[in-house]
Protein backbone atom coordinates (compact mmCIF):
# COMPACT_ATOMS: atom_id res chain seq x y z
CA UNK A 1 -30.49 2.26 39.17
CA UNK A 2 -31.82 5.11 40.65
CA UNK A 3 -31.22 8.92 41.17
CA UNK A 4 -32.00 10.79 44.68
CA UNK A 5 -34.04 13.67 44.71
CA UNK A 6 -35.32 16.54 46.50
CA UNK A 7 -38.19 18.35 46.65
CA UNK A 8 -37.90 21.65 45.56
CA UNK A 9 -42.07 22.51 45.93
CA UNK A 10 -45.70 21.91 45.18
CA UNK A 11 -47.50 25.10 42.97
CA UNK A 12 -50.77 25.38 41.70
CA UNK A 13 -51.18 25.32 38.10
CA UNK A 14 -53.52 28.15 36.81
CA UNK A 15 -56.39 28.32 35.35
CA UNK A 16 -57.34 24.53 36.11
CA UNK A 17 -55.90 25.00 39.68
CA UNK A 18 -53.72 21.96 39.40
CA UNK A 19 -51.33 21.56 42.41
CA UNK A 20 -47.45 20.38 40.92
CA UNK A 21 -45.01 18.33 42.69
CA UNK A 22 -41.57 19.26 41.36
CA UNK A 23 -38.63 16.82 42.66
CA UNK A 24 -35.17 17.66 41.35
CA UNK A 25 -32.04 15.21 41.30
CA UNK A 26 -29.65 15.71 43.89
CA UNK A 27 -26.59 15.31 42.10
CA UNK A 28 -28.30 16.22 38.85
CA UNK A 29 -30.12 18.35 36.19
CA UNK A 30 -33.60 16.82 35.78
CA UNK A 31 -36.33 17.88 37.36
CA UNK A 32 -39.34 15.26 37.76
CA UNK A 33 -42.82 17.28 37.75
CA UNK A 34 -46.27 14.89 39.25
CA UNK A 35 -49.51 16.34 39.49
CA UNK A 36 -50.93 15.30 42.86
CA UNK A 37 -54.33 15.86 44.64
CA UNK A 38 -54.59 19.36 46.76
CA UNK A 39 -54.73 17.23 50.36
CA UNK A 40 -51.61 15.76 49.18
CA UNK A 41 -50.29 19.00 48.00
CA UNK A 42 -51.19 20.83 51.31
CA UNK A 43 -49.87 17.97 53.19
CA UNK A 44 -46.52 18.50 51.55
CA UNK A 45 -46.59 22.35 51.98
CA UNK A 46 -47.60 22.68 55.52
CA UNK A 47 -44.21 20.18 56.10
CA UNK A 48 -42.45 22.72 54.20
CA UNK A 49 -43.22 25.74 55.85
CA UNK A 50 -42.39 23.70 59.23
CA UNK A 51 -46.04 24.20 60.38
CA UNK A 52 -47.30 21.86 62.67
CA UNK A 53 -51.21 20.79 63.19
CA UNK A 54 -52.70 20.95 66.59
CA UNK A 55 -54.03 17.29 65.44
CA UNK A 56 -52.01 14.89 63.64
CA UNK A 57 -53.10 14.81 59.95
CA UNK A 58 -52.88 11.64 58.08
CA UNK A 59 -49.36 11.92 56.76
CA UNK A 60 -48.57 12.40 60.37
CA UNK A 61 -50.59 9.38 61.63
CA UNK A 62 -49.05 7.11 59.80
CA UNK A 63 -45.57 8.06 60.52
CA UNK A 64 -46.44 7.79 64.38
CA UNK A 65 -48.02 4.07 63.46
CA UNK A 66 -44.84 3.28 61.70
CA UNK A 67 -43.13 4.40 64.88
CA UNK A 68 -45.53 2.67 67.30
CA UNK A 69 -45.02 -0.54 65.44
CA UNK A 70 -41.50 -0.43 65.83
CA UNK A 71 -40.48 -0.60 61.97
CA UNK A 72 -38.39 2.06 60.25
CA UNK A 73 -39.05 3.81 56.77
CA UNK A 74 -35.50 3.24 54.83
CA UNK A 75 -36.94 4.97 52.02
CA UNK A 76 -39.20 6.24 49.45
CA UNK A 77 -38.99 5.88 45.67
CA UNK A 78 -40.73 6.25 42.74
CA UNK A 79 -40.43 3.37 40.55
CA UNK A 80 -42.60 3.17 37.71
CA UNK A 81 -45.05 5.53 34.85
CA UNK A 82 -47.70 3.62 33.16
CA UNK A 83 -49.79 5.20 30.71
CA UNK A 84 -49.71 8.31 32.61
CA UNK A 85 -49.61 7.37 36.42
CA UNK A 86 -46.75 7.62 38.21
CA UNK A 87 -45.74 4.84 41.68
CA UNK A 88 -44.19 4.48 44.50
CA UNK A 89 -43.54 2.22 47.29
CA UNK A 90 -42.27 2.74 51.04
CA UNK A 91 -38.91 1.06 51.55
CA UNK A 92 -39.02 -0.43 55.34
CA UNK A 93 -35.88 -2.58 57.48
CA UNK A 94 -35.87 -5.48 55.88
CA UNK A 95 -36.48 -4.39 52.84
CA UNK A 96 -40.51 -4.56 53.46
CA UNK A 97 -41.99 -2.63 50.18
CA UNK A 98 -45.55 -1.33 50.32
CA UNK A 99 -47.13 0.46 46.98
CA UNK A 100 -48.18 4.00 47.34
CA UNK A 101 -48.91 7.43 45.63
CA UNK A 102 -45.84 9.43 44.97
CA UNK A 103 -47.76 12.37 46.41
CA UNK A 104 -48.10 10.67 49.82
CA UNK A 105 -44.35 8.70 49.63
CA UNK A 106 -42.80 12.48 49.63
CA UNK A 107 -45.35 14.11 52.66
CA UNK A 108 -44.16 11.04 54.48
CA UNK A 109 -40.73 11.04 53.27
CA UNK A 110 -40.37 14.93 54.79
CA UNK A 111 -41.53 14.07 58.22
CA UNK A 112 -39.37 11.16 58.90
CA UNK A 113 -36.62 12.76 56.90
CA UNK A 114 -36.13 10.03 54.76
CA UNK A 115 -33.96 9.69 50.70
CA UNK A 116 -36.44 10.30 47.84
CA UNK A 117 -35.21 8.54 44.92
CA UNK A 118 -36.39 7.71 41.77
CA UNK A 119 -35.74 5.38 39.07
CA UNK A 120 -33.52 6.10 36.33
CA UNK A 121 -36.70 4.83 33.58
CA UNK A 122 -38.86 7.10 35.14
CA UNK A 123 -36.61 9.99 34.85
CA UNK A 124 -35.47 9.07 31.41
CA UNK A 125 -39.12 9.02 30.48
CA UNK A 126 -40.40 12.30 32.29
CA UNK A 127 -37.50 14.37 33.66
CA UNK A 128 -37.31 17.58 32.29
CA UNK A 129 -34.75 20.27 32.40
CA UNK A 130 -35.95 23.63 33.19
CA UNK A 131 -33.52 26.63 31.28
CA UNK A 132 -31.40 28.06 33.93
CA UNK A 133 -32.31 31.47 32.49
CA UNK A 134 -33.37 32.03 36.13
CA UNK A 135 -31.00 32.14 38.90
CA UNK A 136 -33.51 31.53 41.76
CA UNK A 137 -35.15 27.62 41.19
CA UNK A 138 -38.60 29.00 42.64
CA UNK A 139 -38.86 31.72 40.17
CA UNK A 140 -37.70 29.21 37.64
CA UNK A 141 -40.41 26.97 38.60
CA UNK A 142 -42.71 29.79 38.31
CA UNK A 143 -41.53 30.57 35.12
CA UNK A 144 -41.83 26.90 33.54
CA UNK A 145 -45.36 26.33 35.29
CA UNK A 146 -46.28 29.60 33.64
CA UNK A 147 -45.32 28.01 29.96
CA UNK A 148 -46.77 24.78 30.31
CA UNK A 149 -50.34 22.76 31.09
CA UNK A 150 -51.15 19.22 32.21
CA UNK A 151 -51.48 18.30 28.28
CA UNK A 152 -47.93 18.69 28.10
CA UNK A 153 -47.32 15.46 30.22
CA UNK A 154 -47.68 12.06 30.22
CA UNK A 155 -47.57 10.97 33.99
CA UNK A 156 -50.14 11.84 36.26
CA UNK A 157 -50.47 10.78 40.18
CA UNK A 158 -54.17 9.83 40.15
C-alpha cells in the first residue's frame, strides 16, 4: 500500500548547506523529508521554477531517451529505508521497474508529470508532521528546517 505525494520543495539546510527534499501526501498529513545531493536538488528546482536549459541536463536526457525508446514512465515511488538510505524505482508499461535515487525519481517524475508515491512503511517509519502553526506550507517548511539538523533523521538519499 502506498500513499501519493507531492512535492512541496527542496531548501538548503544551514550551516552544513544540506539541500532537503520535502514530499507531502496528497490526501494526507505526513510530510516525507530526504536529503539529496545539490545537482539533484537544482535539478528539481530549476523544474520548479519552470526554467528551461538551453541544453538538456541529465534529468532531461533521460526523459527524451525514455521517449525515443518508445516506453512510458507509469510512475515513480519510493519503496524502501535501510539503515538510513532511502529507494526508489521507475515504474514503466508493463510494469518494467528500474532502481533509482529518490532525488532523481522526483526531477524525472516533474518533467514527465508523472504520480509520486510512496510506501506506507516508509512513511510510517519517516513521515513527519510539521505543526500547522503556519498557514503558508513554505514558511512552515522554513520554520521546521530552522528547528531541526540531519542528526535528527534516519534516512538519507546517498
Amino acid at each position: 500500500m502506498s500513499s501519493e505525494m507531492r512535492v512541496v520543495g527542496v531548501r538548503v539546510e544551514l550551516p552544513a548547506n544540506q539541500p532537503i527534499l520535502l514530499l507531502r501526501e496528497t490526501d494526507g498529513e505526513r510530510y516525507l523529508p530526504i536529503w539529496i545531493g545539490s545537482v539533484e536538488a537544482t535539478a528539481i528546482a530549476l523544474e520548479q521554477q519552470g526554467v528551461r536549459p538551453a541544453r538538456p541536463l541529465t534529468h532531461d536526457l533521460l526523459k527524451d531517451v525514455i521517449g525515443a525508446l518508445g516506453r512510458e514512465l507509469e510512475q515513480v515511488r519510493v519503496t524502501d529505508l535501510q539503515e538510513g538510505t532511502f529507494y526508489a524505482e521507475l515504474v514503466f508499461d508493463g510494469d518494467v521497474r528500474v532502481s533509482a535515487r529518490p532525488s532523481d525519481s522526483v526531477a524525472l517524475a516533474l518533467r514527465t508529470g508523472v504520480p509520486i508515491h510512496a510506501e506506507q512503511s516508509v512513511l510510517d517509519e519517516a513521515g513527519l508532521l510539521i505543526p500547522d502553526e503556519q498557514e503558508d506550507e513554505v514558511e512552515k517548511f522554513k520554520e521546521f528546517l530552522d528547528s531541526v539538523s540531519p542528526e535528527d533523521f534516519r534516512g538519507a538519499d546517498t
